[in-house]
N, C-alpha and C. Protein backbone atom coordinates (compact mmCIF):
# COMPACT_ATOMS: atom_id res chain seq x y z
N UNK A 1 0.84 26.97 -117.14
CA UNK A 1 1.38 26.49 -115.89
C UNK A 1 1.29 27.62 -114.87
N UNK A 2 0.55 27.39 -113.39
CA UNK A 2 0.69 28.50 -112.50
C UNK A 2 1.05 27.61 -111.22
N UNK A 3 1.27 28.74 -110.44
CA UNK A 3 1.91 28.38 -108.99
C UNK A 3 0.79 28.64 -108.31
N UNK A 4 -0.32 28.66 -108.27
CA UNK A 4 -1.79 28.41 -107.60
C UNK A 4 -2.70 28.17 -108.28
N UNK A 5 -3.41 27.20 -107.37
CA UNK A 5 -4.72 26.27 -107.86
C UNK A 5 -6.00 26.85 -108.37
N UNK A 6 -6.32 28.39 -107.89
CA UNK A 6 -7.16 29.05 -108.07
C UNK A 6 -7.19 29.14 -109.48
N UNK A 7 -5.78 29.58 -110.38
CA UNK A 7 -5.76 30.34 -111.43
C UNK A 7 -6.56 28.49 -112.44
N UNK A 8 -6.26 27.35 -111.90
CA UNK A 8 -6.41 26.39 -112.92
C UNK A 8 -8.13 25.94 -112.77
N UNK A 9 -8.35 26.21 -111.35
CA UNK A 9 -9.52 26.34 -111.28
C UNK A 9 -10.42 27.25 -112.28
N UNK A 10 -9.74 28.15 -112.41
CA UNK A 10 -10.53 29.41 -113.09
C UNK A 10 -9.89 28.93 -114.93
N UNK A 11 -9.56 28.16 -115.10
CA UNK A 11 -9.28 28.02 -116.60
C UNK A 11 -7.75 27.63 -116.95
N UNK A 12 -6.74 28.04 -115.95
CA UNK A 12 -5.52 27.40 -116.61
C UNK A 12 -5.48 25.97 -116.84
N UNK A 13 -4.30 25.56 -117.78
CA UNK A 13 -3.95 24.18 -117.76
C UNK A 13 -3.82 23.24 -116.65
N UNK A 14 -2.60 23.84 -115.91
CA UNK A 14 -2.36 23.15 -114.95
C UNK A 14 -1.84 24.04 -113.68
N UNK A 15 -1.61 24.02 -112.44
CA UNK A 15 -0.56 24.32 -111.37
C UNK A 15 0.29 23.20 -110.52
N UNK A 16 1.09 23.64 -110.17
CA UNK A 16 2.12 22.73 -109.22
C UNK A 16 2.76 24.05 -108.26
N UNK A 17 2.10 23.86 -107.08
CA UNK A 17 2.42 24.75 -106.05
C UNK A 17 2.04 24.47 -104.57
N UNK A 18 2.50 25.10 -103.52
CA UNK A 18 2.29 25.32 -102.22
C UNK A 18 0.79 24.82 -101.62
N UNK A 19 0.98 23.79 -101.24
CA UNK A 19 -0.87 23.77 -100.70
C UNK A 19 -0.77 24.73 -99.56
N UNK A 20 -2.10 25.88 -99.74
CA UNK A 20 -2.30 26.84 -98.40
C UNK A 20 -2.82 26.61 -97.72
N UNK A 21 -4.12 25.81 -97.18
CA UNK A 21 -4.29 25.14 -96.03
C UNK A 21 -3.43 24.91 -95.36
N UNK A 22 -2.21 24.42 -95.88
CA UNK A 22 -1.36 23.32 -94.86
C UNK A 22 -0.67 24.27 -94.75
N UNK A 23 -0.49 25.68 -95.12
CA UNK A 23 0.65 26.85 -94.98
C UNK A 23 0.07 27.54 -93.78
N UNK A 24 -1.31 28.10 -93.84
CA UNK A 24 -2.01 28.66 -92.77
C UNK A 24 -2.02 27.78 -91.65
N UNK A 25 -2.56 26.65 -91.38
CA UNK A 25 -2.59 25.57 -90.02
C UNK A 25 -0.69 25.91 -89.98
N UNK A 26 0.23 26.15 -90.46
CA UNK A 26 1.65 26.11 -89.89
C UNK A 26 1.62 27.21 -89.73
N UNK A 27 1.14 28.36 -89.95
CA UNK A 27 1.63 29.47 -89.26
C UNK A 27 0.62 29.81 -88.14
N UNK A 28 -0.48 28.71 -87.92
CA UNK A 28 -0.98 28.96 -86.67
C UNK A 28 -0.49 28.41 -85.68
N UNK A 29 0.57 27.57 -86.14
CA UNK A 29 1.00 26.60 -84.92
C UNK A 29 2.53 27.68 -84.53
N UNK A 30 2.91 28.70 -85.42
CA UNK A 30 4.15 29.64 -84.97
C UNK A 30 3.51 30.65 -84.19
N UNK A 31 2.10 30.87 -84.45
CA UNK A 31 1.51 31.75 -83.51
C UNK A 31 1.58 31.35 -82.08
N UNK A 32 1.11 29.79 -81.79
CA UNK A 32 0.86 28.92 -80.63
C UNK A 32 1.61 29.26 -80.06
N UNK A 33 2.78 29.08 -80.76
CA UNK A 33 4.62 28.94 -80.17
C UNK A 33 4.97 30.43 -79.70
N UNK A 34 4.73 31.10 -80.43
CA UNK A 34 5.00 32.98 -79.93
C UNK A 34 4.20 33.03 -79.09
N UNK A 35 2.62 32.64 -78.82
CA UNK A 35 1.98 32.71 -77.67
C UNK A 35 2.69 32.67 -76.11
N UNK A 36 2.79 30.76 -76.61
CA UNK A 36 3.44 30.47 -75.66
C UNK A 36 4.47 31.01 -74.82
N UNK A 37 5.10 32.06 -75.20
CA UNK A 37 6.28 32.35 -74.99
C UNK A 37 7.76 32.60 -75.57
N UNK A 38 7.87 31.82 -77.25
CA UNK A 38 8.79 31.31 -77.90
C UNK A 38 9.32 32.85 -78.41
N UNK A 39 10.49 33.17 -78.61
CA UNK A 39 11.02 34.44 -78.71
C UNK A 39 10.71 33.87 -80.78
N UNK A 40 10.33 35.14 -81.23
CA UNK A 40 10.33 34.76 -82.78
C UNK A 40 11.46 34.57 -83.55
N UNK A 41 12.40 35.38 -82.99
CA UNK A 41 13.68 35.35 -83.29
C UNK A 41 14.33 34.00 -83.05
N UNK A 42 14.15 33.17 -82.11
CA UNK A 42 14.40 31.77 -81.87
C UNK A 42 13.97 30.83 -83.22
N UNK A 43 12.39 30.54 -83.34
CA UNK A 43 12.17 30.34 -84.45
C UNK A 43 12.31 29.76 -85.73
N UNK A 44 12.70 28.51 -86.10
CA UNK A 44 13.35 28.74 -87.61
C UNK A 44 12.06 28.97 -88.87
N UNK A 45 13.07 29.19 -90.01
CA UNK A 45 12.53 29.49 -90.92
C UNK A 45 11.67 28.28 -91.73
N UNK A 46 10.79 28.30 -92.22
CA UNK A 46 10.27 26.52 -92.70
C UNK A 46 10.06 27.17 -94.21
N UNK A 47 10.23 25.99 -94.52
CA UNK A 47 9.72 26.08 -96.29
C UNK A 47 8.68 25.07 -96.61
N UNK A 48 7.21 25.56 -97.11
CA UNK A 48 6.49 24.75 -97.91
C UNK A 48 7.23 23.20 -97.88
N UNK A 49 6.27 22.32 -97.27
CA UNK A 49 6.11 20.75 -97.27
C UNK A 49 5.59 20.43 -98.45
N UNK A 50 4.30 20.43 -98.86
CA UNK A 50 3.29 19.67 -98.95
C UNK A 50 2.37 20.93 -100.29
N UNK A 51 2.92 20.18 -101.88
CA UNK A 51 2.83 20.61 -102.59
C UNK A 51 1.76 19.95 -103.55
N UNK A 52 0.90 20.83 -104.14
CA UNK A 52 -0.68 20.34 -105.04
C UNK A 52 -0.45 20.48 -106.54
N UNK A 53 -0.38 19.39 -107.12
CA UNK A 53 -0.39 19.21 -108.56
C UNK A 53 -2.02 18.86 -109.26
N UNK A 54 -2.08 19.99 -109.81
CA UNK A 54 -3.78 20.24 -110.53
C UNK A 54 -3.57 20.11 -112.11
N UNK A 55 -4.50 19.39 -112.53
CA UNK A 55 -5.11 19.82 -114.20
C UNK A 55 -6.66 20.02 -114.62
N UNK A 56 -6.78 20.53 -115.26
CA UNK A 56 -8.02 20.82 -116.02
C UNK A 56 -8.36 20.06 -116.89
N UNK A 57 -8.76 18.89 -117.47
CA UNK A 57 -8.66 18.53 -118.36
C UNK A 57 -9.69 19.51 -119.52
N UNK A 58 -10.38 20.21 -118.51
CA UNK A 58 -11.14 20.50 -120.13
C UNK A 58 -10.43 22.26 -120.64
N UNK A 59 -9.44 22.32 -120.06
CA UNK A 59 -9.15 23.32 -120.63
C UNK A 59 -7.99 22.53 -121.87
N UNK A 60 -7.11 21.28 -121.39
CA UNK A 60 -6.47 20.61 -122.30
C UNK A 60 -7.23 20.52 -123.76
N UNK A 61 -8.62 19.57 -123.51
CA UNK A 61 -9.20 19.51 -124.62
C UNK A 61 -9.71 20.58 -125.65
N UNK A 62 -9.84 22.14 -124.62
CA UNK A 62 -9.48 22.86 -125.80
C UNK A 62 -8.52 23.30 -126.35
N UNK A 63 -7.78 22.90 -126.11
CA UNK A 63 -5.93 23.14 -126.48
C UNK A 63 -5.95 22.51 -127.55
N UNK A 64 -6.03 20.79 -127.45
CA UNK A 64 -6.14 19.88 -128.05
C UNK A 64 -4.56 19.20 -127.59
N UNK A 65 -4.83 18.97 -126.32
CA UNK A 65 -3.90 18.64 -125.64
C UNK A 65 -4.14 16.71 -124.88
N UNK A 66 -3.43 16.15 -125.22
CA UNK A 66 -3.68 14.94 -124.43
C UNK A 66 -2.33 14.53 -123.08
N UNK A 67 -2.88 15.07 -122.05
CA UNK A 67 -2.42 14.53 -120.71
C UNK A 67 -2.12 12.86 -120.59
N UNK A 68 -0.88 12.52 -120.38
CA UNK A 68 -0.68 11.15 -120.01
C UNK A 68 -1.46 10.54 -119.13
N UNK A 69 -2.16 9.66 -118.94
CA UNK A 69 -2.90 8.96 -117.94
C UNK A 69 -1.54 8.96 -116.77
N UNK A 70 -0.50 8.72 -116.82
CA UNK A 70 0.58 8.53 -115.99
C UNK A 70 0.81 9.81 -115.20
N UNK A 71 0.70 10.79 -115.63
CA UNK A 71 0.86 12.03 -115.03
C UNK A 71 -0.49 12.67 -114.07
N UNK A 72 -1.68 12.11 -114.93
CA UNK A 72 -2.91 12.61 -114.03
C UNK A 72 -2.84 11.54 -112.81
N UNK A 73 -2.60 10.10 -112.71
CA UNK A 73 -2.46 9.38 -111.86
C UNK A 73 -1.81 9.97 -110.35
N UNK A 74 -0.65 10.86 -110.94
CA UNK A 74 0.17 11.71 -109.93
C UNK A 74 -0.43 12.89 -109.34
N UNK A 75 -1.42 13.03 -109.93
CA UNK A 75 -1.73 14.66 -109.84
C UNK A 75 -3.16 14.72 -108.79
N UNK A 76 -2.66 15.30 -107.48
CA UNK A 76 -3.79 15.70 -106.70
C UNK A 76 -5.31 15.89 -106.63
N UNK A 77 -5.72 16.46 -107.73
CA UNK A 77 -6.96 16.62 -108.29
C UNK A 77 -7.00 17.04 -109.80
N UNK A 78 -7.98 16.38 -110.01
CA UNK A 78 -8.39 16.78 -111.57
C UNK A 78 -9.31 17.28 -111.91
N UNK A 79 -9.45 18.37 -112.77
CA UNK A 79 -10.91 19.57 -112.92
C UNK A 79 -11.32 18.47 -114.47
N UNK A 80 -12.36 18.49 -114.22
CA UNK A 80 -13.32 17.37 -115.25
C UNK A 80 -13.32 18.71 -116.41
């Protein structure tokens, strides 16, 4: 289990974590806002929206692991 997609890409089982696309486009839009004028200190703090649930299946199968069809159904993308 990891907290980024890279590591499942590269061979882990699975991750459930932070999508960063959608982290970077939000901190370009706090840039916009400080541009604009917005004191940073004004600001609030945001927490991660918009979270990516990954599996591998073929790292399962060398486990000898069988993933619920119910759970991959849920899951963002699946590494063949």
């Amino acid at each position: 289990m990891h907290g980024f997609r890279e590591y499942t890409v590269a061979g882990g089982l699975m991750s459930y974590g932070p999508n960063f696309p959608d982290l970077f486009r939000r901190a370009a839009e706090y840039v916009d806002k400080i541009l604009r004028g917005a004191k940073p200190s004004d600001l609030p703090v945001e927490q991660p929206t918009k979270f990516d649930l990954v599996f591998n299946l073929t790292t399962a199968r060398a486990l000898g692991l069988e993933v619920p069809p119910t759970l991959l159904a849920r899951a963002d993308e699946v590494i063949e």
